[in-house]
ModelCIF file with pLDDT and N, C-alpha, C, O atoms, coordinates in Angstrom:
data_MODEL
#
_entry.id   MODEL 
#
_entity.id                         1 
_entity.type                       polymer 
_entity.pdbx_number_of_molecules   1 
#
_entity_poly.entity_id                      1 
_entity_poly.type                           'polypeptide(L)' 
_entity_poly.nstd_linkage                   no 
_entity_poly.nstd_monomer                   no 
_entity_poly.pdbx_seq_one_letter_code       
;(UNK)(UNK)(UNK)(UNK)(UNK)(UNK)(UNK)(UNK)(UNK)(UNK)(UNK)(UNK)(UNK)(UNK)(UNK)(UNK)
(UNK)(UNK)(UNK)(UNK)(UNK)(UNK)(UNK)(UNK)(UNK)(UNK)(UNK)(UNK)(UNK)(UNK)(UNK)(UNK)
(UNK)(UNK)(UNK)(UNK)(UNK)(UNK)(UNK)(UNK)(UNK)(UNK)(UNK)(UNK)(UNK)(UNK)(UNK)(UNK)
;
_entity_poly.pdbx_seq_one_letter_code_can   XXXXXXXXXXXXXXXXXXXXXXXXXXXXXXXXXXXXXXXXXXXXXXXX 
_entity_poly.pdbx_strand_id                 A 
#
loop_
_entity_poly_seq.entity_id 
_entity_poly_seq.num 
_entity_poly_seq.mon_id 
_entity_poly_seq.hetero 
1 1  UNK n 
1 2  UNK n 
1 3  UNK n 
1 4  UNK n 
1 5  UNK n 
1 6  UNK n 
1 7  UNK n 
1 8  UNK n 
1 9  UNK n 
1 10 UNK n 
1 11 UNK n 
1 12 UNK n 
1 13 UNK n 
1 14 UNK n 
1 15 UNK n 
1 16 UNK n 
1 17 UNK n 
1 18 UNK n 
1 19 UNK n 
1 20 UNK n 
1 21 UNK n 
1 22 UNK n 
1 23 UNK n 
1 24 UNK n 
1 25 UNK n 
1 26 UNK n 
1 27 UNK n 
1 28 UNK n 
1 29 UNK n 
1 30 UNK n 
1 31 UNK n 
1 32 UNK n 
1 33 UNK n 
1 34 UNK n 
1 35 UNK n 
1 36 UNK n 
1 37 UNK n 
1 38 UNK n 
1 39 UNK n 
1 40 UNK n 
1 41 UNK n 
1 42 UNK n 
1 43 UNK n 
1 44 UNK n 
1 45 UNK n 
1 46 UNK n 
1 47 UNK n 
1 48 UNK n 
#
_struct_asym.id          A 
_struct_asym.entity_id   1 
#
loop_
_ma_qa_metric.id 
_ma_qa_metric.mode 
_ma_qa_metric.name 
_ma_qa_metric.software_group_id 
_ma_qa_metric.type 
1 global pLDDT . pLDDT 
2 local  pLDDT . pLDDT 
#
_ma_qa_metric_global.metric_id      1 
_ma_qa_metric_global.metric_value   78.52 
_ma_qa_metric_global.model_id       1 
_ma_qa_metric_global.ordinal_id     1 
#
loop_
_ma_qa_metric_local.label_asym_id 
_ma_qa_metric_local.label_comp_id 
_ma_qa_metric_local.label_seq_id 
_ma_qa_metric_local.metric_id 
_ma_qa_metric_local.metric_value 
_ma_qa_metric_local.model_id 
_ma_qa_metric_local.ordinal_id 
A UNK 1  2 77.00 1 1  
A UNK 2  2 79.00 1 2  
A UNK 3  2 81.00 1 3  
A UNK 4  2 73.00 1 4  
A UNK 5  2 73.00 1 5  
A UNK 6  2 77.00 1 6  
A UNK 7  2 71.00 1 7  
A UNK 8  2 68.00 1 8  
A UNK 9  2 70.00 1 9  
A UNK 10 2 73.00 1 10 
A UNK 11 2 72.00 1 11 
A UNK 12 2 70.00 1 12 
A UNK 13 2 65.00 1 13 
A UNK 14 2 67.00 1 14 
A UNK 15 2 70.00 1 15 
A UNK 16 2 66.00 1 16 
A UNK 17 2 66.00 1 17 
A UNK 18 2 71.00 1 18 
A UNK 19 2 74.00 1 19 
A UNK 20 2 71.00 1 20 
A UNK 21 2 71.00 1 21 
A UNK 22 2 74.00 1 22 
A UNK 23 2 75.00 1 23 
A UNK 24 2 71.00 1 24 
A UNK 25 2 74.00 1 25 
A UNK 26 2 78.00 1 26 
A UNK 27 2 78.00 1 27 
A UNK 28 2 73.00 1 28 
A UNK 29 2 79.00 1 29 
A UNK 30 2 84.00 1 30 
A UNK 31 2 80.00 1 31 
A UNK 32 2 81.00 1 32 
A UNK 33 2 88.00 1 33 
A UNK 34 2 87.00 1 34 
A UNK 35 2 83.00 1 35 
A UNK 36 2 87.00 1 36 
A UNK 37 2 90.00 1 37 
A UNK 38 2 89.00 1 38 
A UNK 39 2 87.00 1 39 
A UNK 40 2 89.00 1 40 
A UNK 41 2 92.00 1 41 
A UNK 42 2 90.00 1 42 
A UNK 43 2 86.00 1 43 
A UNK 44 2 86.00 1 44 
A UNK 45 2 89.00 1 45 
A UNK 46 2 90.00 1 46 
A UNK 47 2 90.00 1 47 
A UNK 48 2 94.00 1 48 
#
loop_
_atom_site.group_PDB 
_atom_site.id 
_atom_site.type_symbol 
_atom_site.label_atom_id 
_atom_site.label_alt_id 
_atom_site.label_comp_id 
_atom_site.label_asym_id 
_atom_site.label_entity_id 
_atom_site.label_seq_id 
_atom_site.pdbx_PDB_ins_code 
_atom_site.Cartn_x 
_atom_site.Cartn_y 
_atom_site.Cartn_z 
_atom_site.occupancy 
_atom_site.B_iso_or_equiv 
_atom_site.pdbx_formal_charge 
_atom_site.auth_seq_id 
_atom_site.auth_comp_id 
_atom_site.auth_asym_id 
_atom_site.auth_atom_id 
_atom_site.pdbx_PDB_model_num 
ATOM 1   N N  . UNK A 1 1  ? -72.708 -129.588 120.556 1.00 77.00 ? 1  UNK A N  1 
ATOM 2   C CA . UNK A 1 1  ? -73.693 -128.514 120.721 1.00 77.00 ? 1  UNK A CA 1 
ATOM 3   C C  . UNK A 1 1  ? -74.961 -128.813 119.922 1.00 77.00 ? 1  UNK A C  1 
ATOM 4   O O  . UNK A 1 1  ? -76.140 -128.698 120.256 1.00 77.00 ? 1  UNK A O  1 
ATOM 5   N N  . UNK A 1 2  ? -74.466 -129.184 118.896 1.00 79.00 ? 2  UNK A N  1 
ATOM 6   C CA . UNK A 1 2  ? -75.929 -129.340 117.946 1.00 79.00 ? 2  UNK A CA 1 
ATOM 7   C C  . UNK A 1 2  ? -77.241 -130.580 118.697 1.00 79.00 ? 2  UNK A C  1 
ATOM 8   O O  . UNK A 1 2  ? -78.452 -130.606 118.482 1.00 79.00 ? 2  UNK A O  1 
ATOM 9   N N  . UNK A 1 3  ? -76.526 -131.347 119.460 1.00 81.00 ? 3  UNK A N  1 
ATOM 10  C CA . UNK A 1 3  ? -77.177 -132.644 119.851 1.00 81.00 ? 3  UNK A CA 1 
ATOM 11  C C  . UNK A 1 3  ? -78.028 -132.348 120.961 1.00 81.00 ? 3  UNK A C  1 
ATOM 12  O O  . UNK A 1 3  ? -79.198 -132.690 121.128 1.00 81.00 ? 3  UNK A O  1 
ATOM 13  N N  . UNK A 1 4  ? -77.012 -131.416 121.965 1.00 73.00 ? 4  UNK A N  1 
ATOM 14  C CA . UNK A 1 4  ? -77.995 -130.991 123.336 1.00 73.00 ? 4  UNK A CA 1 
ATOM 15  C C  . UNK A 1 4  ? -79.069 -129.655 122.750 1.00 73.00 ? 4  UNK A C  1 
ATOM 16  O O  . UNK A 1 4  ? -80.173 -129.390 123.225 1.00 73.00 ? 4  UNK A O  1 
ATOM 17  N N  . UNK A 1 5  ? -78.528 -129.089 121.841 1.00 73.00 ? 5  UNK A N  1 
ATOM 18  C CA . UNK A 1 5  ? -79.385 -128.009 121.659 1.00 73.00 ? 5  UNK A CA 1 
ATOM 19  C C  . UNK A 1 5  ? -80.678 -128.442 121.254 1.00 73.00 ? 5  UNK A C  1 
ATOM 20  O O  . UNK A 1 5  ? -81.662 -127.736 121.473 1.00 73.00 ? 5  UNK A O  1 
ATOM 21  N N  . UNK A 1 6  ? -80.787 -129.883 120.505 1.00 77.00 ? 6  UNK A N  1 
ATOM 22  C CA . UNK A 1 6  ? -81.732 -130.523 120.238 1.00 77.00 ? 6  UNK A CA 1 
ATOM 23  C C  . UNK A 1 6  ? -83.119 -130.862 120.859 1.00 77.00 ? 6  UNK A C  1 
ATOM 24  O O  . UNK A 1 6  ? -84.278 -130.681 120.487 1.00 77.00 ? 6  UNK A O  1 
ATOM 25  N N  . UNK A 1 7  ? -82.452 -131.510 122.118 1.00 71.00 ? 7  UNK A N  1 
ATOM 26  C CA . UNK A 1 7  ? -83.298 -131.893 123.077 1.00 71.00 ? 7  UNK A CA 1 
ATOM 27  C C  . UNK A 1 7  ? -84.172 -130.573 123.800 1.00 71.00 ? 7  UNK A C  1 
ATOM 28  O O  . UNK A 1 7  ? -85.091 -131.188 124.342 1.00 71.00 ? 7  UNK A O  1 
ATOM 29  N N  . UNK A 1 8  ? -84.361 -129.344 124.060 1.00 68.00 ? 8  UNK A N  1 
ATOM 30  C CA . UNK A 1 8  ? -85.120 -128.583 124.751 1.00 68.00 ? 8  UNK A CA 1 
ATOM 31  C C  . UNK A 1 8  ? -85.819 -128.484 123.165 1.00 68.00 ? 8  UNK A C  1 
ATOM 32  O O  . UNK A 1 8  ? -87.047 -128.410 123.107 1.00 68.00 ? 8  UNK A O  1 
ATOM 33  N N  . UNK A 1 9  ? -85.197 -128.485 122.173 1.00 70.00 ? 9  UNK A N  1 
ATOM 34  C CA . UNK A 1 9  ? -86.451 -128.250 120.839 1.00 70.00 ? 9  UNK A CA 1 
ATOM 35  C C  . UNK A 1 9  ? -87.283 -129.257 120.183 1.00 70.00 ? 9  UNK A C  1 
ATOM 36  O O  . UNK A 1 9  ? -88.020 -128.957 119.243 1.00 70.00 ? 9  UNK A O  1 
ATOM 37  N N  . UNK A 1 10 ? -87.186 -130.469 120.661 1.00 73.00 ? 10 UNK A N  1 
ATOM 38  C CA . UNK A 1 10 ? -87.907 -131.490 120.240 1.00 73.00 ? 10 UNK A CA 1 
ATOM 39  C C  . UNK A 1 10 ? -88.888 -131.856 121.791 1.00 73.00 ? 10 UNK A C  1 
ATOM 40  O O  . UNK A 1 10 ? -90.041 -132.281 121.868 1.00 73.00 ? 10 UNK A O  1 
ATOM 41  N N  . UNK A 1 11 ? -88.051 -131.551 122.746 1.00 72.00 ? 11 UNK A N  1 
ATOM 42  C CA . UNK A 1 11 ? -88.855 -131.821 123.843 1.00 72.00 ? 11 UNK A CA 1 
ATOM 43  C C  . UNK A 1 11 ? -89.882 -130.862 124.668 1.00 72.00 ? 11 UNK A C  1 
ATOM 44  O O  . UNK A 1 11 ? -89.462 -129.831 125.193 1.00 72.00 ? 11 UNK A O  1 
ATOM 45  N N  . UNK A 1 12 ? -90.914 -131.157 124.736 1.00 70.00 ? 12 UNK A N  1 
ATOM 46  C CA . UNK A 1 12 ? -91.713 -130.200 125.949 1.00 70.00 ? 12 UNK A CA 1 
ATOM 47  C C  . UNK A 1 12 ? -91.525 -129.830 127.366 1.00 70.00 ? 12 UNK A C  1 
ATOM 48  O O  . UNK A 1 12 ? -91.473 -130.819 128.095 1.00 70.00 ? 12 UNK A O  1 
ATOM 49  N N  . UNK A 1 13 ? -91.387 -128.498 128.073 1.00 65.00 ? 13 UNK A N  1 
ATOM 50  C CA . UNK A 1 13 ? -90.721 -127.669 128.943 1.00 65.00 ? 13 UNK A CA 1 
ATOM 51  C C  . UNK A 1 13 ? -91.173 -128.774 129.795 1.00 65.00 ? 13 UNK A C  1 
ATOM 52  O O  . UNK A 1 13 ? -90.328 -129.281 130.533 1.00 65.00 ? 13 UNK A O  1 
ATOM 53  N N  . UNK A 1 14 ? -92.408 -129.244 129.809 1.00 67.00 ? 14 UNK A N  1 
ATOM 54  C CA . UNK A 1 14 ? -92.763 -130.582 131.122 1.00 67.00 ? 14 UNK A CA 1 
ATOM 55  C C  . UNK A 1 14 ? -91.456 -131.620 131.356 1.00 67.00 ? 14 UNK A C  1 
ATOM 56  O O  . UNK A 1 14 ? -91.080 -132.106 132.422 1.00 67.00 ? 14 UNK A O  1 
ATOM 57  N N  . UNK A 1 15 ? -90.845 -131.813 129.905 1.00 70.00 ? 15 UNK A N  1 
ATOM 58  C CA . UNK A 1 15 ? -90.566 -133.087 130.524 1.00 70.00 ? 15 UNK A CA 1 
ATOM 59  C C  . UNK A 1 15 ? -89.036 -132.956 130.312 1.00 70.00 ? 15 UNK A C  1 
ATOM 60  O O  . UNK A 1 15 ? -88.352 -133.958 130.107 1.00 70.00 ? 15 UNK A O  1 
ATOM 61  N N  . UNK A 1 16 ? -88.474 -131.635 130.366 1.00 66.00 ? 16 UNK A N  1 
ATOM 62  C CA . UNK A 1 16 ? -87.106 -131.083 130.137 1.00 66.00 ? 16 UNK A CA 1 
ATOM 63  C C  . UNK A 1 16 ? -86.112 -132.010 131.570 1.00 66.00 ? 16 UNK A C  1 
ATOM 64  O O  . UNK A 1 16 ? -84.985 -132.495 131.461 1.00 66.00 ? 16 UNK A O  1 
ATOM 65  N N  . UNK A 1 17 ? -86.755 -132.005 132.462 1.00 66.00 ? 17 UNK A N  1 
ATOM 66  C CA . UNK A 1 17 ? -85.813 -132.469 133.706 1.00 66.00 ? 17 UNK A CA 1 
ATOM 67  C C  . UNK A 1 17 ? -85.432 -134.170 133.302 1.00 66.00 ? 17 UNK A C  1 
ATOM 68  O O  . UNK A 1 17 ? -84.370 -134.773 133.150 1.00 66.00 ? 17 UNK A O  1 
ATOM 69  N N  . UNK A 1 18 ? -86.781 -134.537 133.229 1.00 71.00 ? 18 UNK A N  1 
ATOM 70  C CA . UNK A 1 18 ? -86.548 -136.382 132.683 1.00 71.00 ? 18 UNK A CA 1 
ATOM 71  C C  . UNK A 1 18 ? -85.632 -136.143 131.291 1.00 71.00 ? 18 UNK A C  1 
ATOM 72  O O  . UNK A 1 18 ? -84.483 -136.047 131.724 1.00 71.00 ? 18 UNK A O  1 
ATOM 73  N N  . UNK A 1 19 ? -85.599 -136.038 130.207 1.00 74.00 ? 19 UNK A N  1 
ATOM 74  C CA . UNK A 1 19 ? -84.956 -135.432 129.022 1.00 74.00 ? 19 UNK A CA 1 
ATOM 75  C C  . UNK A 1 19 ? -83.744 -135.330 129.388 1.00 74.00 ? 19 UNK A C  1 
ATOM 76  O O  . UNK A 1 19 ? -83.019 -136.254 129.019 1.00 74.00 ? 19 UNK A O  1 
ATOM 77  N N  . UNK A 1 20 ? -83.149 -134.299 130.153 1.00 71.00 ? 20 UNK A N  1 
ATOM 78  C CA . UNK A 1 20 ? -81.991 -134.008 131.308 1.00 71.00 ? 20 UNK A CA 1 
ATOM 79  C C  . UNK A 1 20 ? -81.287 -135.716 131.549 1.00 71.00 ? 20 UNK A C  1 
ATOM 80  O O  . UNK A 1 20 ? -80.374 -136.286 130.952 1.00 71.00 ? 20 UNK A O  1 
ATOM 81  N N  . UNK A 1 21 ? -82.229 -136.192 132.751 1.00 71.00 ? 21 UNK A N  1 
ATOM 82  C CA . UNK A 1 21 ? -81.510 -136.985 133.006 1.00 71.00 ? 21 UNK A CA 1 
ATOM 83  C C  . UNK A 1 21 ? -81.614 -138.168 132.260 1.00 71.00 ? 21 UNK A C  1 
ATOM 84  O O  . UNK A 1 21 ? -81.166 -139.136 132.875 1.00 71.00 ? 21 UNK A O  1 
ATOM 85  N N  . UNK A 1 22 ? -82.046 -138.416 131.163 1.00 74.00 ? 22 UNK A N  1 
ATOM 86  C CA . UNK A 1 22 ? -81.948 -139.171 130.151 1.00 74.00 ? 22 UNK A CA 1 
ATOM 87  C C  . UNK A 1 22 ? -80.327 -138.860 128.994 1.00 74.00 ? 22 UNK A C  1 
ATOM 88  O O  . UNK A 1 22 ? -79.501 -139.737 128.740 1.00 74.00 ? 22 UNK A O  1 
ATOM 89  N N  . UNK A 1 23 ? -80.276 -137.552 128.536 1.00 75.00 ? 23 UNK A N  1 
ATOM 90  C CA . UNK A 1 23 ? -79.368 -136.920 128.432 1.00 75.00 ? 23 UNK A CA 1 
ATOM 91  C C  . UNK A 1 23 ? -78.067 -137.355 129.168 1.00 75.00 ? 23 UNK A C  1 
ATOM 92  O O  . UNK A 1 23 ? -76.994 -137.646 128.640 1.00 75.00 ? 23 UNK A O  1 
ATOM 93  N N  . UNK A 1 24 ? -78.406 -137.340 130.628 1.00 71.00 ? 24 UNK A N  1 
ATOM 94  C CA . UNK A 1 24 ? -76.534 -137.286 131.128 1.00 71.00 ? 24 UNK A CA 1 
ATOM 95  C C  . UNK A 1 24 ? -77.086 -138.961 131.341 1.00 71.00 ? 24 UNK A C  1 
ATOM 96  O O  . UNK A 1 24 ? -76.142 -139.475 131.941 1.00 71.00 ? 24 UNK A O  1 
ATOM 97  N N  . UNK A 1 25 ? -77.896 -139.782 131.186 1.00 74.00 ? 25 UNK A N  1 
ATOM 98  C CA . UNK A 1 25 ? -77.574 -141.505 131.710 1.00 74.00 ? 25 UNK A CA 1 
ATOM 99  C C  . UNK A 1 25 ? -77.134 -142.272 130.410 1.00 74.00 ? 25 UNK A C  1 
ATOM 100 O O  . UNK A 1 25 ? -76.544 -143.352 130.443 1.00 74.00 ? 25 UNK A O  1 
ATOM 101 N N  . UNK A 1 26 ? -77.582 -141.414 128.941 1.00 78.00 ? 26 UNK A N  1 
ATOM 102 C CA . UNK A 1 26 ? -76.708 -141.920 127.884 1.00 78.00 ? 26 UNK A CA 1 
ATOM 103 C C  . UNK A 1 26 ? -74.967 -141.473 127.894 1.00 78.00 ? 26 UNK A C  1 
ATOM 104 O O  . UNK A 1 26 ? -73.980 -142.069 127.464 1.00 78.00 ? 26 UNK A O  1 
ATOM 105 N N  . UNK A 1 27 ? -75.110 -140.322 128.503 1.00 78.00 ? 27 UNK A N  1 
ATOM 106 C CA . UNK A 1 27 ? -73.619 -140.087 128.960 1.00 78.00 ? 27 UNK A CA 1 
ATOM 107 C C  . UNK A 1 27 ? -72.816 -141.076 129.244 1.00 78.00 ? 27 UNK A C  1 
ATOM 108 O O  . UNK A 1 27 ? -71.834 -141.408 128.578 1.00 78.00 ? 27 UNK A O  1 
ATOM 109 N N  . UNK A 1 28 ? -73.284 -141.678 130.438 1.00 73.00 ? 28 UNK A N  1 
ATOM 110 C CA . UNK A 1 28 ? -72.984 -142.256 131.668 1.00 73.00 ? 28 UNK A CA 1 
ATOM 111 C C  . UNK A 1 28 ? -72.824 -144.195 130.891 1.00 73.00 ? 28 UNK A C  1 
ATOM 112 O O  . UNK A 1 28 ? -71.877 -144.974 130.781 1.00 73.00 ? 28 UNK A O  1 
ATOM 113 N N  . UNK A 1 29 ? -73.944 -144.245 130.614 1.00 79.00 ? 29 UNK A N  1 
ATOM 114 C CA . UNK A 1 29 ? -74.105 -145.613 129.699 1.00 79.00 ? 29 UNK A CA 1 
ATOM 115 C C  . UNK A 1 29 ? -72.593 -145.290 128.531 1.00 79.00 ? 29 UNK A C  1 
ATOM 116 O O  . UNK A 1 29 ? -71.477 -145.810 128.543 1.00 79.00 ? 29 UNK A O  1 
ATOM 117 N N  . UNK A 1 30 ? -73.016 -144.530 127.877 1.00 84.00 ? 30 UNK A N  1 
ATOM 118 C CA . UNK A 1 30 ? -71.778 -145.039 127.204 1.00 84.00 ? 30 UNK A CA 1 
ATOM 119 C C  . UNK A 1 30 ? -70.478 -145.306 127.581 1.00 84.00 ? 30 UNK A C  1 
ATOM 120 O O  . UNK A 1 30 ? -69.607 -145.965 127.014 1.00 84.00 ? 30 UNK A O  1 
ATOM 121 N N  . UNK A 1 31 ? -70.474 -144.584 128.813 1.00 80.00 ? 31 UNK A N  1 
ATOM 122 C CA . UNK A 1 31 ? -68.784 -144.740 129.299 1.00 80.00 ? 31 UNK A CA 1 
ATOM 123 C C  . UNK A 1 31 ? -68.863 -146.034 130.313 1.00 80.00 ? 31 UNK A C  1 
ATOM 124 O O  . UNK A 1 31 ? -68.059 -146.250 131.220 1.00 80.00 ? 31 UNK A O  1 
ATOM 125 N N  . UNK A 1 32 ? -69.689 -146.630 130.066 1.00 81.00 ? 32 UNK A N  1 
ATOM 126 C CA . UNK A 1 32 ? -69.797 -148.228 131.062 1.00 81.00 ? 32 UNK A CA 1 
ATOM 127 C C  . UNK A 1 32 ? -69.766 -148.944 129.929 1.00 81.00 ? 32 UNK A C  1 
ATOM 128 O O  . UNK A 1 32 ? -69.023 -149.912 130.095 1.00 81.00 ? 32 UNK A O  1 
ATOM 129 N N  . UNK A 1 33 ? -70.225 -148.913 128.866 1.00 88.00 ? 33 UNK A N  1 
ATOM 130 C CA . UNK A 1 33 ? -69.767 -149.202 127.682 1.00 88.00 ? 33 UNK A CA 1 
ATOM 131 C C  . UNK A 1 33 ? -67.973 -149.180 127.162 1.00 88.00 ? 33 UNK A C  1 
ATOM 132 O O  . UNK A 1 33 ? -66.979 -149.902 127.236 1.00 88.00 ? 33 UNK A O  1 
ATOM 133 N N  . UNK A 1 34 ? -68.364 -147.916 126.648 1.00 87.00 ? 34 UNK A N  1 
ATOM 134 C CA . UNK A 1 34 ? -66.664 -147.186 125.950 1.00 87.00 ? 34 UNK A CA 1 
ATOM 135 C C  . UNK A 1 34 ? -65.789 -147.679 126.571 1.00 87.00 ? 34 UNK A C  1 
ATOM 136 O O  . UNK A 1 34 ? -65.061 -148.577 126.147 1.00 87.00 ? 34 UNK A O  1 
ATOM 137 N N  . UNK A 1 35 ? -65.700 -146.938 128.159 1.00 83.00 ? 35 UNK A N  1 
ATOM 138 C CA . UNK A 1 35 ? -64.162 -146.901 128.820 1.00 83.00 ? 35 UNK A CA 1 
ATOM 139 C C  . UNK A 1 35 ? -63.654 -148.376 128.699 1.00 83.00 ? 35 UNK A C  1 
ATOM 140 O O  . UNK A 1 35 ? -62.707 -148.650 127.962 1.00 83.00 ? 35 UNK A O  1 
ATOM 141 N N  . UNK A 1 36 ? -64.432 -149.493 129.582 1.00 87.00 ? 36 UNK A N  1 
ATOM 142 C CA . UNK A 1 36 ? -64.070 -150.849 129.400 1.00 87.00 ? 36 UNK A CA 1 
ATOM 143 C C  . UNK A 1 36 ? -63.717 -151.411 127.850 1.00 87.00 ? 36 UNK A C  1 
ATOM 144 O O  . UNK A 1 36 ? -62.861 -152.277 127.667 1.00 87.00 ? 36 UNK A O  1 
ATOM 145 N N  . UNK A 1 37 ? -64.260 -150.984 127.092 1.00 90.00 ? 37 UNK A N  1 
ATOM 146 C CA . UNK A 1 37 ? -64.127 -151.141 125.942 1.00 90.00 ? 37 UNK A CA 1 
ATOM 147 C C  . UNK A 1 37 ? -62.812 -151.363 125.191 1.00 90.00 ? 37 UNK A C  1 
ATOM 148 O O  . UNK A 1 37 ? -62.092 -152.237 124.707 1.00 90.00 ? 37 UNK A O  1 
ATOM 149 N N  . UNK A 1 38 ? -62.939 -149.988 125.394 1.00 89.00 ? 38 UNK A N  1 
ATOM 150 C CA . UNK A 1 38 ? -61.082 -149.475 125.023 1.00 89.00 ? 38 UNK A CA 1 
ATOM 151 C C  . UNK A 1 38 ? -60.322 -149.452 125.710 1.00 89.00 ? 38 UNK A C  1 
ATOM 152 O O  . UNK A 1 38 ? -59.214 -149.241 125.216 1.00 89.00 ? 38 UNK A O  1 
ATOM 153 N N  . UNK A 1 39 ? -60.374 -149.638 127.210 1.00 87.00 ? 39 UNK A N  1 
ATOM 154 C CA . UNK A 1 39 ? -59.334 -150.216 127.805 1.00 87.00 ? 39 UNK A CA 1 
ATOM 155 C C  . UNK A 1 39 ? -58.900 -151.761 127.611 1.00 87.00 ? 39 UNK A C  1 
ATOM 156 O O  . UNK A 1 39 ? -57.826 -152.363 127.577 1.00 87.00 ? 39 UNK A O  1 
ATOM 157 N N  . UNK A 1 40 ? -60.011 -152.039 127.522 1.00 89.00 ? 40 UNK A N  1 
ATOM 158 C CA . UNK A 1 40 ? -59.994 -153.659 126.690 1.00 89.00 ? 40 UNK A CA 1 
ATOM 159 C C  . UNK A 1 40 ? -59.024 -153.927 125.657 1.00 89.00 ? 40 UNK A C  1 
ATOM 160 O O  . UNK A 1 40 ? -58.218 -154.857 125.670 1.00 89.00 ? 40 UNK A O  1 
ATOM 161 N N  . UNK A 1 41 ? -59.159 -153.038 124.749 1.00 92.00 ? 41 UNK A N  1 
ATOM 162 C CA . UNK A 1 41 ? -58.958 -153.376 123.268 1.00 92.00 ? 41 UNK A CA 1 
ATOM 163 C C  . UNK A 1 41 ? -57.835 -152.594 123.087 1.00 92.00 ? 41 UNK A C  1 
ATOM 164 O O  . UNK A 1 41 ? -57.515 -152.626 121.899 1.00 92.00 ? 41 UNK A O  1 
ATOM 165 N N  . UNK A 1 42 ? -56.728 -151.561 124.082 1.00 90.00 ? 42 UNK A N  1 
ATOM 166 C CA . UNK A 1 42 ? -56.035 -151.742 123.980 1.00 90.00 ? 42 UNK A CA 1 
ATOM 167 C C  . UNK A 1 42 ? -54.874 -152.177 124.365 1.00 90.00 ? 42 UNK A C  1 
ATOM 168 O O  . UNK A 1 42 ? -53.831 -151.961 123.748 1.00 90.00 ? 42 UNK A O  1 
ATOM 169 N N  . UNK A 1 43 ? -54.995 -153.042 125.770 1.00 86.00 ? 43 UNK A N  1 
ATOM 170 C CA . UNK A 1 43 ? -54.637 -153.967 126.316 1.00 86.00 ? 43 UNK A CA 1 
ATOM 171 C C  . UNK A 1 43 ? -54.659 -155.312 125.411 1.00 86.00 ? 43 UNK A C  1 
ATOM 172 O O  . UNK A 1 43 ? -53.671 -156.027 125.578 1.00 86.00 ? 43 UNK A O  1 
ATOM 173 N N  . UNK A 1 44 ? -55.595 -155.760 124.508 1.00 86.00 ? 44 UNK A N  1 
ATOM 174 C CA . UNK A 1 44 ? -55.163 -156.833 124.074 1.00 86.00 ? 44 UNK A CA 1 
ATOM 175 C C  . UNK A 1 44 ? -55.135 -156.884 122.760 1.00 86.00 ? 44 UNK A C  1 
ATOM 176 O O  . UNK A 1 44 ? -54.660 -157.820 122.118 1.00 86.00 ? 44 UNK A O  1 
ATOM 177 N N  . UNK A 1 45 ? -55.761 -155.645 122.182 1.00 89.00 ? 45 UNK A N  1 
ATOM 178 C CA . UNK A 1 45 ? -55.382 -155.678 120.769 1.00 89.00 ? 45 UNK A CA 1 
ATOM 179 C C  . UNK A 1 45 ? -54.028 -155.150 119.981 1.00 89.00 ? 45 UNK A C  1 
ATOM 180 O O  . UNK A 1 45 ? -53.323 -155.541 119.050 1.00 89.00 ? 45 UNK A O  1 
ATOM 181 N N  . UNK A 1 46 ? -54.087 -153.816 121.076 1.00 90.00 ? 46 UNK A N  1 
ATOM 182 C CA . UNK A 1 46 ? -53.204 -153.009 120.559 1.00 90.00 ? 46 UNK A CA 1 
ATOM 183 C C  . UNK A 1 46 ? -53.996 -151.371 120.208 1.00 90.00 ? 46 UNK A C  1 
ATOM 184 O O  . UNK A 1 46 ? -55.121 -151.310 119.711 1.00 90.00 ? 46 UNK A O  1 
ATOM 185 N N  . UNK A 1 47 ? -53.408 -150.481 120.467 1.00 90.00 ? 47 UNK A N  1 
ATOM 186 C CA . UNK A 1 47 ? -53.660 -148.861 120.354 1.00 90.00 ? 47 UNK A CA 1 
ATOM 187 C C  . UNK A 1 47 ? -54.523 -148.933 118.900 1.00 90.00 ? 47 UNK A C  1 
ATOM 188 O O  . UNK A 1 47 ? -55.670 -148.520 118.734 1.00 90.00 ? 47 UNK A O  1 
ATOM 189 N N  . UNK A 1 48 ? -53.744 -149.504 118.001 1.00 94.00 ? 48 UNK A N  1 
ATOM 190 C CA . UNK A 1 48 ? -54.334 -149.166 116.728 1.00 94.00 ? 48 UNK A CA 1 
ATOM 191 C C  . UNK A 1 48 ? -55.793 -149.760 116.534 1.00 94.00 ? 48 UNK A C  1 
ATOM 192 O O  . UNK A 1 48 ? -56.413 -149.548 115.492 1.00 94.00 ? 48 UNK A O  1 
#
C-alpha cells in the first residue's frame, strides 16, 4: 500500500495513466524475472 499510494502523490494527474502502466510493467518485469528465477533455483539448488 505504501508504494502504490506513492505514485498518484509524486506523480501529476497528466501522467497518472503512463505511471499506471509503468506501475503494473514493473509488476510484470519482475515476474519474467522472479518466477524463472525461483523456479530455477529451486530445481537446482534446492528450496532453501
Amino acid at each position: 500500500a505504501g508504494l502504490r499510494s506513492m505514485f498518484p502523490s509524486m506523480v501529476p494527474g497528466h501522467l497518472w495513466e503512463r505511471a499506471n502502466a509503468l506501475d503494473l510493467s514493473s509488476d510484470l518485469l519482475a515476474s519474467i524475472i522472479g518466477a524463472p528465477l525461483g523456479g530455477l533455483l529451486v530445481g537446482y539448488a534446492g528450496g532453501e
